[in-house]
Protein backbone atom coordinates (compact mmCIF):
# COMPACT_ATOMS: atom_id res chain seq x y z
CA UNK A 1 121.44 186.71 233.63
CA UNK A 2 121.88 182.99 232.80
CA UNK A 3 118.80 179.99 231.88
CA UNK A 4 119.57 176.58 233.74
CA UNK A 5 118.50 173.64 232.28
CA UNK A 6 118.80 170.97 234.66
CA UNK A 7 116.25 167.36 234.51
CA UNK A 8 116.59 164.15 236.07
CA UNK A 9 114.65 160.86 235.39
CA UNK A 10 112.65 158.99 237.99
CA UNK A 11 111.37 156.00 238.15
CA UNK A 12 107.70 156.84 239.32
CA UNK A 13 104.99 158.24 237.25
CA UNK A 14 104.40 161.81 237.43
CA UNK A 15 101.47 161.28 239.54
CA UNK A 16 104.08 161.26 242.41
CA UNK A 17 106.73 163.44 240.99
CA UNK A 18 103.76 166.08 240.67
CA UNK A 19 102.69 165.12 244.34
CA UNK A 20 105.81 165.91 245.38
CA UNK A 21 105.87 169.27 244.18
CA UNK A 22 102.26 170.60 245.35
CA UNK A 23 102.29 168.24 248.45
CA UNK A 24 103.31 170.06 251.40
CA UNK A 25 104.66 167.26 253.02
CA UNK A 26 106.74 166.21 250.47
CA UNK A 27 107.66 169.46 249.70
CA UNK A 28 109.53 169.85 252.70
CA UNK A 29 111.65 166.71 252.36
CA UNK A 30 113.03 167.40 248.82
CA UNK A 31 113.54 171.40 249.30
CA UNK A 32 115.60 170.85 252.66
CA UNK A 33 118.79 171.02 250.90
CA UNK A 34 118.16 174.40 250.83
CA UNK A 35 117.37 174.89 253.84
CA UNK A 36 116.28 173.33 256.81
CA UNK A 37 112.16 173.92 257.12
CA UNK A 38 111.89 175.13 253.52
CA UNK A 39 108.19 175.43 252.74
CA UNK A 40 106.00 177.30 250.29
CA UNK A 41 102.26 179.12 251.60
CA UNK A 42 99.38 179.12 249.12
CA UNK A 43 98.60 177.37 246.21
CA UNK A 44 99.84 175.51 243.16
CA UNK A 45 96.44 176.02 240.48
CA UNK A 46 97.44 178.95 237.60
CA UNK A 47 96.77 182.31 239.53
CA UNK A 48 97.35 181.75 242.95
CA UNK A 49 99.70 183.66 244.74
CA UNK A 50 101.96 181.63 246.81
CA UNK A 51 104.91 182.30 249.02
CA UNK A 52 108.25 180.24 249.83
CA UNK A 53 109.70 180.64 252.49
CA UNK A 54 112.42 179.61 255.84
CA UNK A 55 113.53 180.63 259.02
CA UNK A 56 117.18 181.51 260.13
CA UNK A 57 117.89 182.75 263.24
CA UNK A 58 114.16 183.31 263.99
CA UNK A 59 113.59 185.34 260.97
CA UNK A 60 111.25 184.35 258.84
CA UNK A 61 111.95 184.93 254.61
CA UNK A 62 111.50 183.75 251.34
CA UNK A 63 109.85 184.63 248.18
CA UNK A 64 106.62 186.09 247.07
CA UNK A 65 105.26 184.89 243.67
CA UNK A 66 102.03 183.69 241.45
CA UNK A 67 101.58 180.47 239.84
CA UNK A 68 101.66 181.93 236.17
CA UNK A 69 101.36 178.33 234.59
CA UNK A 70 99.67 175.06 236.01
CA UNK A 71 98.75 172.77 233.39
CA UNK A 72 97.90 169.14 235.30
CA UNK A 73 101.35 166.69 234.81
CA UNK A 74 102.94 168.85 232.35
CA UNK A 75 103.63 172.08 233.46
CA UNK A 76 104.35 174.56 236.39
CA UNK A 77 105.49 178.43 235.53
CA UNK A 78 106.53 180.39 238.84
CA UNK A 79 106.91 184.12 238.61
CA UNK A 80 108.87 185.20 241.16
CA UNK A 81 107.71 189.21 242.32
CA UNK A 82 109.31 190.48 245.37
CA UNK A 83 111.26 189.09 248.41
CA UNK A 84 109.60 188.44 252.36
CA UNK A 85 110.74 189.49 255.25
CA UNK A 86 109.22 189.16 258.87
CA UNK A 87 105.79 190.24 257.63
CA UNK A 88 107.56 192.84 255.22
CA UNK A 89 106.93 192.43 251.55
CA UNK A 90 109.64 193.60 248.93
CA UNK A 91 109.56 194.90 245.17
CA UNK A 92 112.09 197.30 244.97
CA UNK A 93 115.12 197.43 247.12
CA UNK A 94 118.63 196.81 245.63
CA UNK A 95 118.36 193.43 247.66
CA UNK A 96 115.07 192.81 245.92
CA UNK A 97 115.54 193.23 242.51
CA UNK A 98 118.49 190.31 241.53
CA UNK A 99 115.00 188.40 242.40
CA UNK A 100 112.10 190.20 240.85
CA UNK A 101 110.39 189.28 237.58
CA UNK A 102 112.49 186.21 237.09
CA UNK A 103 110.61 182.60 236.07
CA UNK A 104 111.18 178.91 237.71
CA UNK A 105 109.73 176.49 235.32
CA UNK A 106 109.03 172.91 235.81
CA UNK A 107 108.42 170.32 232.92
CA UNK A 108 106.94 167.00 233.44
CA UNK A 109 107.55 164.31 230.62
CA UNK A 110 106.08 160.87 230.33
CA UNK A 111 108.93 158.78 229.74
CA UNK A 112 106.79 155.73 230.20
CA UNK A 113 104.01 154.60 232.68
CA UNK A 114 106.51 154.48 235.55
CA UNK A 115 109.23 156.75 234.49
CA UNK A 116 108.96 160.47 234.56
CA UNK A 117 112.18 163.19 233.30
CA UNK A 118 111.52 166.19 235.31
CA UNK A 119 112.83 169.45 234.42
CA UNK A 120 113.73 172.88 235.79
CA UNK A 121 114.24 175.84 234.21
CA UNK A 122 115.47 178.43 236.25
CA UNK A 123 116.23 182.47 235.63
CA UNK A 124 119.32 183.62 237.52
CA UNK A 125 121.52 186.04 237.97
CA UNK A 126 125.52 185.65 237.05
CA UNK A 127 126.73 185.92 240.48
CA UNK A 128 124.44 183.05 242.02
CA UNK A 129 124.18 180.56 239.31
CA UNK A 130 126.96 178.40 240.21
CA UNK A 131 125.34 177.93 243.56
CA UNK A 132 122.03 178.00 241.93
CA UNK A 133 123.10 174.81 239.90
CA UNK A 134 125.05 173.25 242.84
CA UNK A 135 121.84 173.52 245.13
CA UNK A 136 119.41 172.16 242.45
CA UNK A 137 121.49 168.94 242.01
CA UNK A 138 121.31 167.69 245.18
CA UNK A 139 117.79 169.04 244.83
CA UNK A 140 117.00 166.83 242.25
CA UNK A 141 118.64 163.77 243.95
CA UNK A 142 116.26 164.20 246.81
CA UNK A 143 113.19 164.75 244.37
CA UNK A 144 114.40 161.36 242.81
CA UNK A 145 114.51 159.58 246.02
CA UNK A 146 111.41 160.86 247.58
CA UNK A 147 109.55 159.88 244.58
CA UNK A 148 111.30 156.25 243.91
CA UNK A 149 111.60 155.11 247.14
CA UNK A 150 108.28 157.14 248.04
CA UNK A 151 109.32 158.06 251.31
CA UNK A 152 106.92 160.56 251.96
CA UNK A 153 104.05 158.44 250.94
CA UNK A 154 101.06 158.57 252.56
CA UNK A 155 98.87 155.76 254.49
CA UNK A 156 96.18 154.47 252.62
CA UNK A 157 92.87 154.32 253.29
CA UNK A 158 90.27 151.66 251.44
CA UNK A 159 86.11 152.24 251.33
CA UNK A 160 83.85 149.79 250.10
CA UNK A 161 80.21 148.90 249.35
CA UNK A 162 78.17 146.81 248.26
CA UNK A 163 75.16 148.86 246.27
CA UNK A 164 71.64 146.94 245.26
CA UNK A 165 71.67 148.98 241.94
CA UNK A 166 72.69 148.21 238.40
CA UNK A 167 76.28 149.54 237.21
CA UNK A 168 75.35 152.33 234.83
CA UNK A 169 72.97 153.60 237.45
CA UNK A 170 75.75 153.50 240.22
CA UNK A 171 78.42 155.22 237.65
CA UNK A 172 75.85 157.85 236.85
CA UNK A 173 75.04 159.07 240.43
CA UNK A 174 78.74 158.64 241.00
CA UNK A 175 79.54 161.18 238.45
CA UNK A 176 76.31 163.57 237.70
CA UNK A 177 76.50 166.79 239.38
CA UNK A 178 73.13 166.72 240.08
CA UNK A 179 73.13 163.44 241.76
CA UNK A 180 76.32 163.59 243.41
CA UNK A 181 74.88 166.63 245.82
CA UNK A 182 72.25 164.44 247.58
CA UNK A 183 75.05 162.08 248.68
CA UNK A 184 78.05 163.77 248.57
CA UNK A 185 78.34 164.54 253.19
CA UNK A 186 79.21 162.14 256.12
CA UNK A 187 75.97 163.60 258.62
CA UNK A 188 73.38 165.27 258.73
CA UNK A 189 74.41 168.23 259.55
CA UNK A 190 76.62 168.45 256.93
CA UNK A 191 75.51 168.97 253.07
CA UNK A 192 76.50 169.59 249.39
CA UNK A 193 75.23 172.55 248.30
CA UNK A 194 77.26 172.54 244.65
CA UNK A 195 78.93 170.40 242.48
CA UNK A 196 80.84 170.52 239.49
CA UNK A 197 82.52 167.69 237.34
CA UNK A 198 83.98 167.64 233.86
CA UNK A 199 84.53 163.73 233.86
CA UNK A 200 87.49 163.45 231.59
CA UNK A 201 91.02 162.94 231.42
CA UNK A 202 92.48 166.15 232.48
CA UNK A 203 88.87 167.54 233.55
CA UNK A 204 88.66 169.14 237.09
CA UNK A 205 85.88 168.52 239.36
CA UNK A 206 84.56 170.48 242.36
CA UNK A 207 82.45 169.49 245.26
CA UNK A 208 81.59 171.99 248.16
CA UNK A 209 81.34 170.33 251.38
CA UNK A 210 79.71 172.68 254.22
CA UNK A 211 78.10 172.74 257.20
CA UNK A 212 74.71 173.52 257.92
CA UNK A 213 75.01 176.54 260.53
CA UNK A 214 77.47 177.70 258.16
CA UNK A 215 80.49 177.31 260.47
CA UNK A 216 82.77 175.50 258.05
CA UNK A 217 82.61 174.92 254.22
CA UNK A 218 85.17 173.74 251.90
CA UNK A 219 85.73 172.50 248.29
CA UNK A 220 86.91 168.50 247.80
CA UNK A 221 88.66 169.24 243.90
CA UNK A 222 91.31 167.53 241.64
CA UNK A 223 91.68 166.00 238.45
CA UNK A 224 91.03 162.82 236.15
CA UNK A 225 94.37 161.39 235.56
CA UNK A 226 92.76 157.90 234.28
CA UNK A 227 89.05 157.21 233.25
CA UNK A 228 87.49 153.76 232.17
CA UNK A 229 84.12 153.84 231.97
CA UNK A 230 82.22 151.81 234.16
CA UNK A 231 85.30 150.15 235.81
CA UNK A 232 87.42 152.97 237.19
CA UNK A 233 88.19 156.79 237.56
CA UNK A 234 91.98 157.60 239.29
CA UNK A 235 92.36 161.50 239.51
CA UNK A 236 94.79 163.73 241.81
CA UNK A 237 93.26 165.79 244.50
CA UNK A 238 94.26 169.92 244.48
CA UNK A 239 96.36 168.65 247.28
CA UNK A 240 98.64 166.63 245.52
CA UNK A 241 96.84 163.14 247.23
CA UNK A 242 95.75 160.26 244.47
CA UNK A 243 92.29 158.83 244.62
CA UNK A 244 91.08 155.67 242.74
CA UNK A 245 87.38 154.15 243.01
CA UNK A 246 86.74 150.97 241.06
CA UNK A 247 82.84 149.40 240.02
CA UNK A 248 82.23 145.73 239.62
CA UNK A 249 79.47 144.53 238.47
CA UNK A 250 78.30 142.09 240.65
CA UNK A 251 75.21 140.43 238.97
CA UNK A 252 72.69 142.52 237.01
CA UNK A 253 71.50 144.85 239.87
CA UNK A 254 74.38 144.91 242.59
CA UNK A 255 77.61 146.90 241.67
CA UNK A 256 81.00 146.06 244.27
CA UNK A 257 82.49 150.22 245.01
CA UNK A 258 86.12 150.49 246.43
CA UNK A 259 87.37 153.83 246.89
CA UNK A 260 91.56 153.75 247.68
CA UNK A 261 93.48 157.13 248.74
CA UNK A 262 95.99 158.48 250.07
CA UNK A 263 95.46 159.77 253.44
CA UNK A 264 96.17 163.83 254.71
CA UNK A 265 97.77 164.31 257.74
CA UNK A 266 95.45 166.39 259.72
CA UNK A 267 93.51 163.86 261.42
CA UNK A 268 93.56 160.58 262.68
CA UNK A 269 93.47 157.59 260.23
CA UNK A 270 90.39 156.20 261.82
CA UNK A 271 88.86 159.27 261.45
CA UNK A 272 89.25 159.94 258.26
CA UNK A 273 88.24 155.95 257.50
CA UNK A 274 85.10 156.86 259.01
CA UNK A 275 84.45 160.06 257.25
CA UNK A 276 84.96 158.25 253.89
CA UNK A 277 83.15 155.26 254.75
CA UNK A 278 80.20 157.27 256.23
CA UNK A 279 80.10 159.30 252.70
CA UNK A 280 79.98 155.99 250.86
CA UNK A 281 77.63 154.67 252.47
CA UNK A 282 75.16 157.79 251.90
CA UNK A 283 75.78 157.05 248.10
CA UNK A 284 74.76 153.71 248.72
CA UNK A 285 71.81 154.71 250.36
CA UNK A 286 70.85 157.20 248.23
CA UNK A 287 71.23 155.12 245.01
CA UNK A 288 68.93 152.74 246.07
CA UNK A 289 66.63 154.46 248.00
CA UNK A 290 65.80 156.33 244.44
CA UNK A 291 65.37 153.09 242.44
């Protein structure tokens, strides 16, 4: 069996080089030098079991593994378990095993704040790591362009307010778990029935978003890549998407809010505007109301 060591320096911070990894949409334009419609199912946080997988001639195959390491713009440790087949999962056949219990690492340095070396580490066996190496090249390349010339970017989407409420006070219900749960939904018949928020650098926050007649609920998570105390807070969604919000004191008791991100690709644009700007607004109303 034989390490690779293969990096390549890109001239984006690893914000996006990160992105570009956990995004699916990104994903997919990097990894299709391996194949056409290469993908991955699951997720990208330490534990999760996640698949990657293709289709040739209609068959659908890949490989099943967990996310052993995921340390937030440093590190990524794949283990690799077993092989997929149409539905089929495989530990054990002599097909199998060249592939089992083998690691795919991924290092992410700071070179500075817009240049990032990413590295792979890869376990392979003798027989494929010429093409191994080959494949990751070109790999690379495509990671380096998707990321520089951020051609899988998303739109953008901008929220602002104006709140009647001093700039510690807006910062606070911003941040507090216990404040952030009477704002935190678009309508009423949606709510926020937990919240929880390690506000710094590297700290993950989570804020469950549900329904009332418990048809739908979901968690809205990331983490702080940037904090400035009452100015701004930048952190990357679980998604891969970056977030900013900035505060501005206005005078002594109005605070200027603008909330930048980058849009998914589920829904329209203008629907997402409004979601956001309907959310922001509820802070705003909230805040105040509770002066």
């Amino acid at each position: 069996m034989k390490n690779l060591y293969l990096s390549i320096d890109i001239n984006a911070p690893r914000e996006e080089v990160w992105s570009a990894i956990i995004s699916d949409k990104k994903y997919r334009l990097w990894t299709s030098v391996f194949q056409e419609g290469s993908r991955f199912e699951g997720g990208w946080q330490q534990g999760d079991k996640i698949k990657f997988v293709s289709e040739d001639d209609g068959h659908k195959m890949g490989m099943i593994s967990e996310i052993e390491v995921s340390e937030h713009l440093k590190d990524i440790s794949i283990h690799h378990l077993g092989m997929y087949m149409d539905g089929v999962e495989d530990y054990t056949s002599d097909h199998a095993k060249p592939w089992v219990d083998k690691y795919e690492n991924y290092h992410f340095e700071k070179l500075d704040e817009n240049g990032t070396r990413f590295t792979v580490e890869l376990e392979v066996e003798d027989e494929f790591a010429e093409d191994f190496e080959k494949q990751w090249l070109l790999a690379l390349q495509k990671l380096k362009a998707v990321c520089e010339e951020k051609s899988a970017a998303f739109a953008s989407i901008t929220t602002e307010a104006i709140v009647d409420a001093p700039l510690a006070r807006v910062w606070d219900y911003w941040t507090i778990p216990e404040h952030v749960i009477k704002w935190n939904h678009a309508s009423e018949d949606w709510y926020c029935p937990k919240a929880m928020n390690d506000l710094s650098v590297g700290g993950h926050f989570a804020y469950t978003m549900a329904a009332k007649d418990g048809s739908m609920c979901f968690d809205f998570s990331g983490t702080y890549t940037e904090i400035v105390n009452y100015e701004r807070i930048i952190n990357q969604l679980d998604d891969g998407r970056m977030m900013s919000v900035s505060f501005r004191a206005v005078d002594d008791n109005k605070t200027h809010m603008v909330e930048t991100f980058e849009a998914e690709d589920e829904n329209t644009l203008e629907l997402q505007q409004g979601g956001w700007q309907a959310i922001l607004d509820n802070f705003k109303s909230v805040v105040e109301r509770e002066l």
